[in-house]
Protein backbone atom coordinates (compact mmCIF):
# COMPACT_ATOMS: atom_id res chain seq x y z
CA UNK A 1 -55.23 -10.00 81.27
CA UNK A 2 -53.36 -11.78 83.87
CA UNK A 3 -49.64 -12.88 83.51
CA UNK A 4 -49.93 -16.63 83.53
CA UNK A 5 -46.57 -19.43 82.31
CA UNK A 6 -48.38 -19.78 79.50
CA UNK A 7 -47.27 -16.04 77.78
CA UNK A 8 -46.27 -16.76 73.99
CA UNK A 9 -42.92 -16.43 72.31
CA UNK A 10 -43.48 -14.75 69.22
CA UNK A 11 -41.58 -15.29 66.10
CA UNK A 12 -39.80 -12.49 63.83
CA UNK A 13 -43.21 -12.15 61.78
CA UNK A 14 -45.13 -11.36 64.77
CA UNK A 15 -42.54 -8.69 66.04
CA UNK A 16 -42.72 -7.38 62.35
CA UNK A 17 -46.65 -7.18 62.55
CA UNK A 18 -46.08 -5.41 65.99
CA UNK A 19 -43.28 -3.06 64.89
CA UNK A 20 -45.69 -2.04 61.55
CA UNK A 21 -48.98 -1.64 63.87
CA UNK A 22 -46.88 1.16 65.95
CA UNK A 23 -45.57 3.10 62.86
CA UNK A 24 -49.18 3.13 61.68
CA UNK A 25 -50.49 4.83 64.84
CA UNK A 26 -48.18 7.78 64.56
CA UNK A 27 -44.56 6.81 66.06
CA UNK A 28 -41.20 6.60 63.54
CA UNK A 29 -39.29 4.35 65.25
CA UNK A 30 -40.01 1.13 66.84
CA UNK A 31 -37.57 -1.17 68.79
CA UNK A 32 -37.27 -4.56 71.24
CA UNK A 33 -34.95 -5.16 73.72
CA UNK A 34 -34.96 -7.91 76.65
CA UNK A 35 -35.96 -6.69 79.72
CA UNK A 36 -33.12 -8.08 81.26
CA UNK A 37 -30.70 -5.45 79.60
CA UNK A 38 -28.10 -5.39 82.43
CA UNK A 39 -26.81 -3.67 85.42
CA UNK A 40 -24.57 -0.97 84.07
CA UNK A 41 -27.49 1.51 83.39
CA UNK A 42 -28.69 0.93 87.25
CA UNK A 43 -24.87 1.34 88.21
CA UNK A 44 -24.49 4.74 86.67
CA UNK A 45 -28.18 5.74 88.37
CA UNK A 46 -26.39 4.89 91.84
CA UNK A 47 -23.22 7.29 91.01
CA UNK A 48 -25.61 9.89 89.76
CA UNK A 49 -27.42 9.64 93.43
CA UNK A 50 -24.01 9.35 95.39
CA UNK A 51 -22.20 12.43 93.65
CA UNK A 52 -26.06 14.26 94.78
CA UNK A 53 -26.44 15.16 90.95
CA UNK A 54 -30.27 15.05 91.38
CA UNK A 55 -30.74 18.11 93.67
CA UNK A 56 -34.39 18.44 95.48
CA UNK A 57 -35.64 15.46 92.83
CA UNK A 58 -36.14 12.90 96.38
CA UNK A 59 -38.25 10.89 93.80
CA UNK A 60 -35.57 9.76 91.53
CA UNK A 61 -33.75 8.19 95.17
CA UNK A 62 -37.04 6.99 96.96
CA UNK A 63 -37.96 4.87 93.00
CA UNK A 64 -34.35 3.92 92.41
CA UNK A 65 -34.52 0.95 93.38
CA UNK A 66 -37.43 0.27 90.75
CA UNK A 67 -35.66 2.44 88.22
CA UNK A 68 -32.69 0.53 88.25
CA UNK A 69 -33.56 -2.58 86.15
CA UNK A 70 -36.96 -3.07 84.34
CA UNK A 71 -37.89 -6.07 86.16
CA UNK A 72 -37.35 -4.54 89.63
CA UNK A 73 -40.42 -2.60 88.61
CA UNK A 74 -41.91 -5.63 87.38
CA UNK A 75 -40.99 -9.09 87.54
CA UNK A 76 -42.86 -10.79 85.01
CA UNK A 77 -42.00 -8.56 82.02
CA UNK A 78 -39.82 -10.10 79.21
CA UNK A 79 -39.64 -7.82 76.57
CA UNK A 80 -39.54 -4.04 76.05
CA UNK A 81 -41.10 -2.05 73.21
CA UNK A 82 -39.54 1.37 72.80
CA UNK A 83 -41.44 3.84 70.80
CA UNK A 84 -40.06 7.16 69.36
CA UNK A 85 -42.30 10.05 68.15
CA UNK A 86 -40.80 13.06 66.71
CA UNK A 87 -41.04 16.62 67.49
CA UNK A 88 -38.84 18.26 65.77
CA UNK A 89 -38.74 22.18 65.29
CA UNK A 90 -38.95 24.14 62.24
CA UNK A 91 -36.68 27.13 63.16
CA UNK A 92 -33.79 27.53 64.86
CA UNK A 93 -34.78 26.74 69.09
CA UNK A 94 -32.24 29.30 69.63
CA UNK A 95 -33.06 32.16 67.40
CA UNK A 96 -34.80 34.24 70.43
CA UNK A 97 -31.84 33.40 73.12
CA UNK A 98 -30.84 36.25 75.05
CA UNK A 99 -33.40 38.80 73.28
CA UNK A 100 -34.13 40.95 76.17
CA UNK A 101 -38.03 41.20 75.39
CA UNK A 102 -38.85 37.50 75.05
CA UNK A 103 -39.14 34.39 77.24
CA UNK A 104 -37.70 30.83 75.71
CA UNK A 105 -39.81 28.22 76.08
CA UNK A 106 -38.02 24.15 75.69
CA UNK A 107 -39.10 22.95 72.66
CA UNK A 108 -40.88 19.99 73.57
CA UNK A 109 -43.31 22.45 75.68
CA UNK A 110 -44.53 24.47 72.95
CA UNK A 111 -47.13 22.42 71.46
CA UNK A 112 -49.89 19.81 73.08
CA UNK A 113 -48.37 18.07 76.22
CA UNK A 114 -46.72 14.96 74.81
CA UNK A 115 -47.42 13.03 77.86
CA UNK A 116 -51.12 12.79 76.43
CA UNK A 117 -49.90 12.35 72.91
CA UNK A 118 -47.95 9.62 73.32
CA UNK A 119 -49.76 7.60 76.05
CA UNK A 120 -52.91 7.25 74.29
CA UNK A 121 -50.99 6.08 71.31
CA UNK A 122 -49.42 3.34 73.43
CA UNK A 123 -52.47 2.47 74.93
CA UNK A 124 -54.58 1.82 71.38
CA UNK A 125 -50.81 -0.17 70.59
CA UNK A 126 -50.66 -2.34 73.84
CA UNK A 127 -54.53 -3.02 73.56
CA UNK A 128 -54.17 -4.49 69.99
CA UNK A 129 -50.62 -6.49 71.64
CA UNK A 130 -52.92 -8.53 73.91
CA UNK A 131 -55.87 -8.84 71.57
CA UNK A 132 -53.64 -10.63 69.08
CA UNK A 133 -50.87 -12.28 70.80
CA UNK A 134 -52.03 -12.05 74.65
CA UNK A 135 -50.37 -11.73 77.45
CA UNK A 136 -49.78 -8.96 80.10
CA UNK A 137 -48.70 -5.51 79.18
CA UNK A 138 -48.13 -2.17 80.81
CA UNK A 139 -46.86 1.43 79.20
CA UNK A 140 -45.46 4.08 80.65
CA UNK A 141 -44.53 8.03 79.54
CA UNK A 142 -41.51 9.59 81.84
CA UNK A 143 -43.34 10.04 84.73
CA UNK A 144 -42.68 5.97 85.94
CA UNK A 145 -39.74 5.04 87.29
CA UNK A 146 -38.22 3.64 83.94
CA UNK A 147 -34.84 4.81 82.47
CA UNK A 148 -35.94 4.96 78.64
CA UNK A 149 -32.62 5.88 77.38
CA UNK A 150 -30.70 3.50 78.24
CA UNK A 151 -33.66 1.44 77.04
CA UNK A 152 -34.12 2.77 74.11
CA UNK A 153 -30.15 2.31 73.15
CA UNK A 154 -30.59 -1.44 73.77
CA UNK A 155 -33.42 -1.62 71.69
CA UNK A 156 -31.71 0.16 68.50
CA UNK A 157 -33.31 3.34 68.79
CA UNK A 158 -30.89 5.61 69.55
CA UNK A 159 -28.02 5.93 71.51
CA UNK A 160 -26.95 8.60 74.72
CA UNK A 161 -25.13 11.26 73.14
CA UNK A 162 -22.16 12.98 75.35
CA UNK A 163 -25.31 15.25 76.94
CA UNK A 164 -26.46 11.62 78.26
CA UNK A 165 -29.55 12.26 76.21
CA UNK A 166 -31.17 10.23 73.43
CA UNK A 167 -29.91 11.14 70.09
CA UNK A 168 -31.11 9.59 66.00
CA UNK A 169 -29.65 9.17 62.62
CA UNK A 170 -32.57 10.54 61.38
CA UNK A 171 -34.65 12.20 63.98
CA UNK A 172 -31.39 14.16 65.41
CA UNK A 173 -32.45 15.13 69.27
CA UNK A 174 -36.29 15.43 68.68
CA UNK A 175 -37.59 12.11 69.90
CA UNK A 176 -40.61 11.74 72.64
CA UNK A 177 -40.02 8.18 74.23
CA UNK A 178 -42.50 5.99 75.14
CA UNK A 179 -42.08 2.23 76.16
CA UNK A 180 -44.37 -1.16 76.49
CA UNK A 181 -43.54 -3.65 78.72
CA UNK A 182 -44.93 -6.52 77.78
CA UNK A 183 -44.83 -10.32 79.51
CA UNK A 184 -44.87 -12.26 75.81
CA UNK A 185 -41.05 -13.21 74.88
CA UNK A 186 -39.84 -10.94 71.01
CA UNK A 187 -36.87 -11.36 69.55
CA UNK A 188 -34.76 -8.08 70.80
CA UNK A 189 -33.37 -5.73 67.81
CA UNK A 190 -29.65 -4.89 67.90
CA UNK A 191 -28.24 -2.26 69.93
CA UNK A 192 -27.62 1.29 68.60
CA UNK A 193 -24.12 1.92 68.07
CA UNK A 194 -23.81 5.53 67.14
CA UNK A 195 -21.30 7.90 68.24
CA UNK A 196 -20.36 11.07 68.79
CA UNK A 197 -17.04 11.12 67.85
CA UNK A 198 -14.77 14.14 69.09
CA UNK A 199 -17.91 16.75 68.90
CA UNK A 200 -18.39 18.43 72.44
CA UNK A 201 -20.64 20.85 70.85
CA UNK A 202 -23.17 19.90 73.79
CA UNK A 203 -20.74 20.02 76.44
CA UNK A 204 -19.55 23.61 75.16
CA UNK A 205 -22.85 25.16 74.58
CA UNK A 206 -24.18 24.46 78.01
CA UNK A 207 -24.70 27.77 79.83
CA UNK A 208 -24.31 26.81 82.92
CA UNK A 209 -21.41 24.34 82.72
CA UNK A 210 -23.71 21.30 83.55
CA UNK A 211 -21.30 18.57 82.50
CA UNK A 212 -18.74 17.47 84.78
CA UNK A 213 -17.56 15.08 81.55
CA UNK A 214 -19.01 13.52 78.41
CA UNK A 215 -22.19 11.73 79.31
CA UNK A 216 -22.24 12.54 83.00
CA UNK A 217 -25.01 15.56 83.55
CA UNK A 218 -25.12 17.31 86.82
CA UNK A 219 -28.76 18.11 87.24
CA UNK A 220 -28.34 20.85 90.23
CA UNK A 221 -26.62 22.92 87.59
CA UNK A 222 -28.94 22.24 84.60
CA UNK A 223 -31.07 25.15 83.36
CA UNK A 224 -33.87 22.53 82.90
CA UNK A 225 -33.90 21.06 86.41
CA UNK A 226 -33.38 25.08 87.60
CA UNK A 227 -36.76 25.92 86.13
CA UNK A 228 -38.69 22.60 85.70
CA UNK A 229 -37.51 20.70 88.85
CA UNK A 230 -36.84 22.96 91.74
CA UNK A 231 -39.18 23.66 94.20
CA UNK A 232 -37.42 26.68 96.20
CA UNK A 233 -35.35 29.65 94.77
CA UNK A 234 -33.08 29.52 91.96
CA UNK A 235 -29.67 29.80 93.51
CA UNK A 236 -28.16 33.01 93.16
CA UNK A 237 -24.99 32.15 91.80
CA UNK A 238 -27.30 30.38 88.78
CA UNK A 239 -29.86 32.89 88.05
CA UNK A 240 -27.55 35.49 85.73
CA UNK A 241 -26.69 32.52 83.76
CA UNK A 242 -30.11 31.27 83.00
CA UNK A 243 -30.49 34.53 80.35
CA UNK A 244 -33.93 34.58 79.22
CA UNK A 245 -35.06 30.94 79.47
CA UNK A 246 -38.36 30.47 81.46
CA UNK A 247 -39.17 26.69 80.62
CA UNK A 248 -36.26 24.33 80.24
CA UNK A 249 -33.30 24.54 77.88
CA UNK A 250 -32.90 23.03 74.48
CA UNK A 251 -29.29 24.54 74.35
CA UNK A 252 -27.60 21.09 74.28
CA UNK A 253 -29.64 19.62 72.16
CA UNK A 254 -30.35 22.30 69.13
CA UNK A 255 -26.25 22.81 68.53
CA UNK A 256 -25.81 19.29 67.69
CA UNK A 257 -24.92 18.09 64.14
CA UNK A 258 -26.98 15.01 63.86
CA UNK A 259 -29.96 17.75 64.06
CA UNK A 260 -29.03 17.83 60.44
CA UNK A 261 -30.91 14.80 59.50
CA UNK A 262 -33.85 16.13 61.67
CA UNK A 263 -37.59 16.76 60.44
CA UNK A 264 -40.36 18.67 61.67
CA UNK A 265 -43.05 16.81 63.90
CA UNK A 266 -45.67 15.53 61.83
CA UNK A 267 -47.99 14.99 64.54
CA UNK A 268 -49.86 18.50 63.96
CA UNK A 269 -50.62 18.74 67.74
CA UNK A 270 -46.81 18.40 68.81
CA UNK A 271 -45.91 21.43 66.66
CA UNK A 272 -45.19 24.86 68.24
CA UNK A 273 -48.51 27.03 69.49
CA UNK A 274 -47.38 31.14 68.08
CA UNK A 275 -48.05 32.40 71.58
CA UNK A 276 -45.87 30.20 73.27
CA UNK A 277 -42.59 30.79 70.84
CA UNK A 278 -40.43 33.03 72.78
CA UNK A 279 -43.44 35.07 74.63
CA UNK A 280 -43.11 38.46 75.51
CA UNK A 281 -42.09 38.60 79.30
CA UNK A 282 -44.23 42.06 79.95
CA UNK A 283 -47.15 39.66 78.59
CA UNK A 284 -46.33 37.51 81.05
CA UNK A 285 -45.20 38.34 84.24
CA UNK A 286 -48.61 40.07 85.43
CA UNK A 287 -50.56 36.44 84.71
CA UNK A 288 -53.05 35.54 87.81
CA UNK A 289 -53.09 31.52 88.16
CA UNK A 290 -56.73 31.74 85.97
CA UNK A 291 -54.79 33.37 83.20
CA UNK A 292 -51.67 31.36 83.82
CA UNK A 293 -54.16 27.96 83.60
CA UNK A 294 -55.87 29.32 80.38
CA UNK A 295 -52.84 30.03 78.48
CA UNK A 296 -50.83 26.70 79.22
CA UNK A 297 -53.86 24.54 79.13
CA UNK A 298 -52.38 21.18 77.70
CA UNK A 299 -48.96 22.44 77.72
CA UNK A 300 -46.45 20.58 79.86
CA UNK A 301 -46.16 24.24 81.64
CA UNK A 302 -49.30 23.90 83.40
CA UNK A 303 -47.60 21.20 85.50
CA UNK A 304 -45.20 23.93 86.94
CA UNK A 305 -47.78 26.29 88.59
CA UNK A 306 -47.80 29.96 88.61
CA UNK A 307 -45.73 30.47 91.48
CA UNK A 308 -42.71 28.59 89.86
CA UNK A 309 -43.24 29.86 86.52
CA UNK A 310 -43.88 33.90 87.75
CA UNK A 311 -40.20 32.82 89.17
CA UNK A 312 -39.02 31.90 86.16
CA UNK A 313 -40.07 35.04 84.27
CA UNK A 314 -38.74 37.26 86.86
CA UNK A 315 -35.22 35.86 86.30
CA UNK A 316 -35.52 36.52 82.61
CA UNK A 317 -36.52 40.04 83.60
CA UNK A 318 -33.67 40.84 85.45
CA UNK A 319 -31.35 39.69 83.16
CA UNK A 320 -32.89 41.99 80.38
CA UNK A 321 -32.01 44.60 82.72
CA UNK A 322 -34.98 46.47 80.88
CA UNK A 323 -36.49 48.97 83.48
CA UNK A 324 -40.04 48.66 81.06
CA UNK A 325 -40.37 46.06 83.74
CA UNK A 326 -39.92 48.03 86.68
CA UNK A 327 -43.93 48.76 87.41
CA UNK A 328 -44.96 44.60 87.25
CA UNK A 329 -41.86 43.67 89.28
CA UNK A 330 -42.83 46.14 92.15
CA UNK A 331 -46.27 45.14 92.19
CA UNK A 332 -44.98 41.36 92.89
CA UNK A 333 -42.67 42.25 95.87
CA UNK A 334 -46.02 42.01 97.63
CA UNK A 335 -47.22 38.54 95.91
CA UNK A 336 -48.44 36.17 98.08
CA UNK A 337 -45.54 32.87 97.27
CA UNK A 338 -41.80 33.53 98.90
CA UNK A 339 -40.71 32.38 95.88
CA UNK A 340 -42.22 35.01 93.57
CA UNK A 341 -40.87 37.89 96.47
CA UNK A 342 -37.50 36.88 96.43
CA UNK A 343 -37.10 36.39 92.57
CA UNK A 344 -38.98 39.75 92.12
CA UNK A 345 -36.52 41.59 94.46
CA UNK A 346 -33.48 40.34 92.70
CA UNK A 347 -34.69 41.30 89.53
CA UNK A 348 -35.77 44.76 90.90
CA UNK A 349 -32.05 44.48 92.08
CA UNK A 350 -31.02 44.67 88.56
CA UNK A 351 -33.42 47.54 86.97
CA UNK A 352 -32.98 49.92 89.68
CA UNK A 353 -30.29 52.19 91.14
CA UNK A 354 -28.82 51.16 94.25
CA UNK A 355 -30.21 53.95 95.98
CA UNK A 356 -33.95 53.51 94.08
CA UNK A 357 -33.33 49.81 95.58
CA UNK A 358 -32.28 51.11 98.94
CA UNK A 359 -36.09 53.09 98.91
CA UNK A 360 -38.15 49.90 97.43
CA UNK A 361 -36.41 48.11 100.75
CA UNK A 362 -37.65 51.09 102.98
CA UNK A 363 -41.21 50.75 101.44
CA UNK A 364 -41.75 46.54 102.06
CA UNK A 365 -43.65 45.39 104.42
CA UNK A 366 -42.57 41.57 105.26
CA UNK A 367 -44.90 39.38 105.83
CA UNK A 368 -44.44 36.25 108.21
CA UNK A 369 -41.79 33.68 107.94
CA UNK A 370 -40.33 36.29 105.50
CA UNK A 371 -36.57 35.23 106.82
CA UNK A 372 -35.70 34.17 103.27
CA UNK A 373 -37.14 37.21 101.49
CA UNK A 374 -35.42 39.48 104.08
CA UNK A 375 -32.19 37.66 103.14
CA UNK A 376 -32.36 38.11 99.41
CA UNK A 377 -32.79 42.33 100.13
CA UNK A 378 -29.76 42.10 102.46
CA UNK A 379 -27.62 39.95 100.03
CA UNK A 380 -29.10 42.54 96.91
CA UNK A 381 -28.17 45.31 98.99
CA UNK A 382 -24.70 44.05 99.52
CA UNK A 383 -23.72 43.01 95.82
């Protein structure tokens, strides 16, 4: 329906009736904010870019200037609907971290790919918006250029914990976000004003030391971007410290005490699949892209690839330092991706003898443009 002058503004009843249709279609929290929420959030976007805290992630600078302010991305909207759907764990995210055997897989990536869950929820929403009130409306899941957080604080929510991400008073860290803008004019809700208080249980658990300060997050040194987000090689100095996570990290996020007033997902499709908490990496690391495609079909995985995700899993391996792995790991040094070669010689790096290494080197055969997986034996071989 087109945007026309004409757009209501509803009354407190009507963002009631609105708030009341969401919760009925699955989501727990509901909130409105003006679209015109400020600069600040933009402001701290542009320090995150300057300080080159996004890595590889070109998209976040190419869409900033979108990102910055909901209206950049589109003029005519007036008010934002922020949706939160819980997925919250029953067990401990953590119990399997650093068990040599197993992969950890984030959470959020072990049931039905939320992306799916949650837009077709706003969609049914937003459809029923227009057909009663009118107007113009337009929804979005994480992969648009929108910054929900800081969103989702103005619209009473949540509020950005010290690990700049979205925390409840009674959902803890286990909300999926999903927003509505919409052209009619609601009465915004009141800001979240939680706090964190002096807890730096986020800040302390991080394994990789990804906070320069309390809600500032470096992304280059985030296990999540290190897996999810990079396209290339893990850096070396990183890869020891990632431990046995092959998806993401919920490391940040499980240690901190709001979690307390956390409940499992009730959406049944958002709860954990049993073969994807903490997989066995010798079930793994041999996976073709067929088998790789069948067993993260409608996961949030499947978005990774093999290549990245064989990567992934050959980190974990080294750090078990379990030689069970040797035979798989050997058989990749002649995989087709860079990326797999070079992540399979550093972990052969760490299950073999320096002089068993030394005779793996004498026995590859580099294929071309093979500077960067020549590098990573000489740079093995000197460590």
């Amino acid at each position: 329906m087109p945007t026309s002058i004409s757009d209501p503004t509803l009354t407190a009843t009507d963002k009631q009736c609105i708030r009341e249709y969401a919760l009925t279609q699955g989501f727990e929290v509901a909130g409105f904010t003006e679209a015109d929420f400020g600069d600040l959030p933009g402001q701290h976007l542009a320090e995150f870019i300057d300080q080159n805290r996004h890595g590889d992630m070109d998209w976040i600078v190419e869409k900033a200037d979108r990102r910055r302010h909901p209206q950049a991305l589109w003029p005519e909207v007036q008010t934002v609907l922020m949706l939160g759907l819980n997925y919250g764990p029953d067990a401990d995210p953590l119990a399997f971290s650093g068990q040599s055997d197993r992969g950890l897989i984030s959470v959020y990536a072990q049931g039905k790919d939320y992306h799916d869950v949650v837009k077709k929820k706003l969609k049914r929403i937003a459809r029923w918006i227009v057909g009663t009130y009118g107007g113009d409306v337009k929804v979005f899941v994480d992969t648009a250029p929108v910054m929900e957080k800081p969103l989702a604080e103005a619209a009473g929510v949540g509020w950005q914990g010290k690990h700049t991400n979205l925390l409840s008073r009674e959902f803890g860290s286990w909300l999926f976000l999903g927003s509505i803008f919409m052209t009619v004019t609601v009465p915004p809700d009141v800001a979240q004003q939680g706090t964190c208080g002096s807890c730096t249980a986020c800040l302390d658990s991080c394994p990789t030391n990804a906070f320069p300060a309390p809600y500032q997050l470096d992304a280059t040194r985030c296990i999540s971007y290190l897996t999810i987000e990079t396209r290339s090689h893990i850096p070396r100095e990183m890869r020891a410290l990632i431990g046995n996570r092959i998806y993401g990290c919920d490391d940040c996020l499980a240690v901190c005490p709001w979690n307390k007033y956390a409940a499992q997902a009730a959406e049944m499709v958002l709860r954990p699949r049993a073969e994807l908490v903490a997989p066995r990496l010798q079930d793994l690391v041999s996976l073709d892209d067929a088998a790789f495609r069948a067993l993260f079909s409608r996961s949030p995985v499947k978005r990774l690839g093999r290549n990245r995700f064989i990567r992934n899993v050959l980190i974990a391996i080294g750090n078990s330092g379990d030689p069970v792995h040797l035979g798989p790991v050997t058989e990749l040094l002649e995989d087709p991706s860079p990326i797999i070669r070079v992540a399979a010689i550093w972990a052969l790096s760490h299950l073999t003898s320096t002089e068993q290494f030394g005779l793996e080197k004498q026995r590859f055969s580099p294929q071309e443009s093979d500077a960067d997986v020549l590098a990573e034996w000489d740079s093995n071989e000197r460590e």
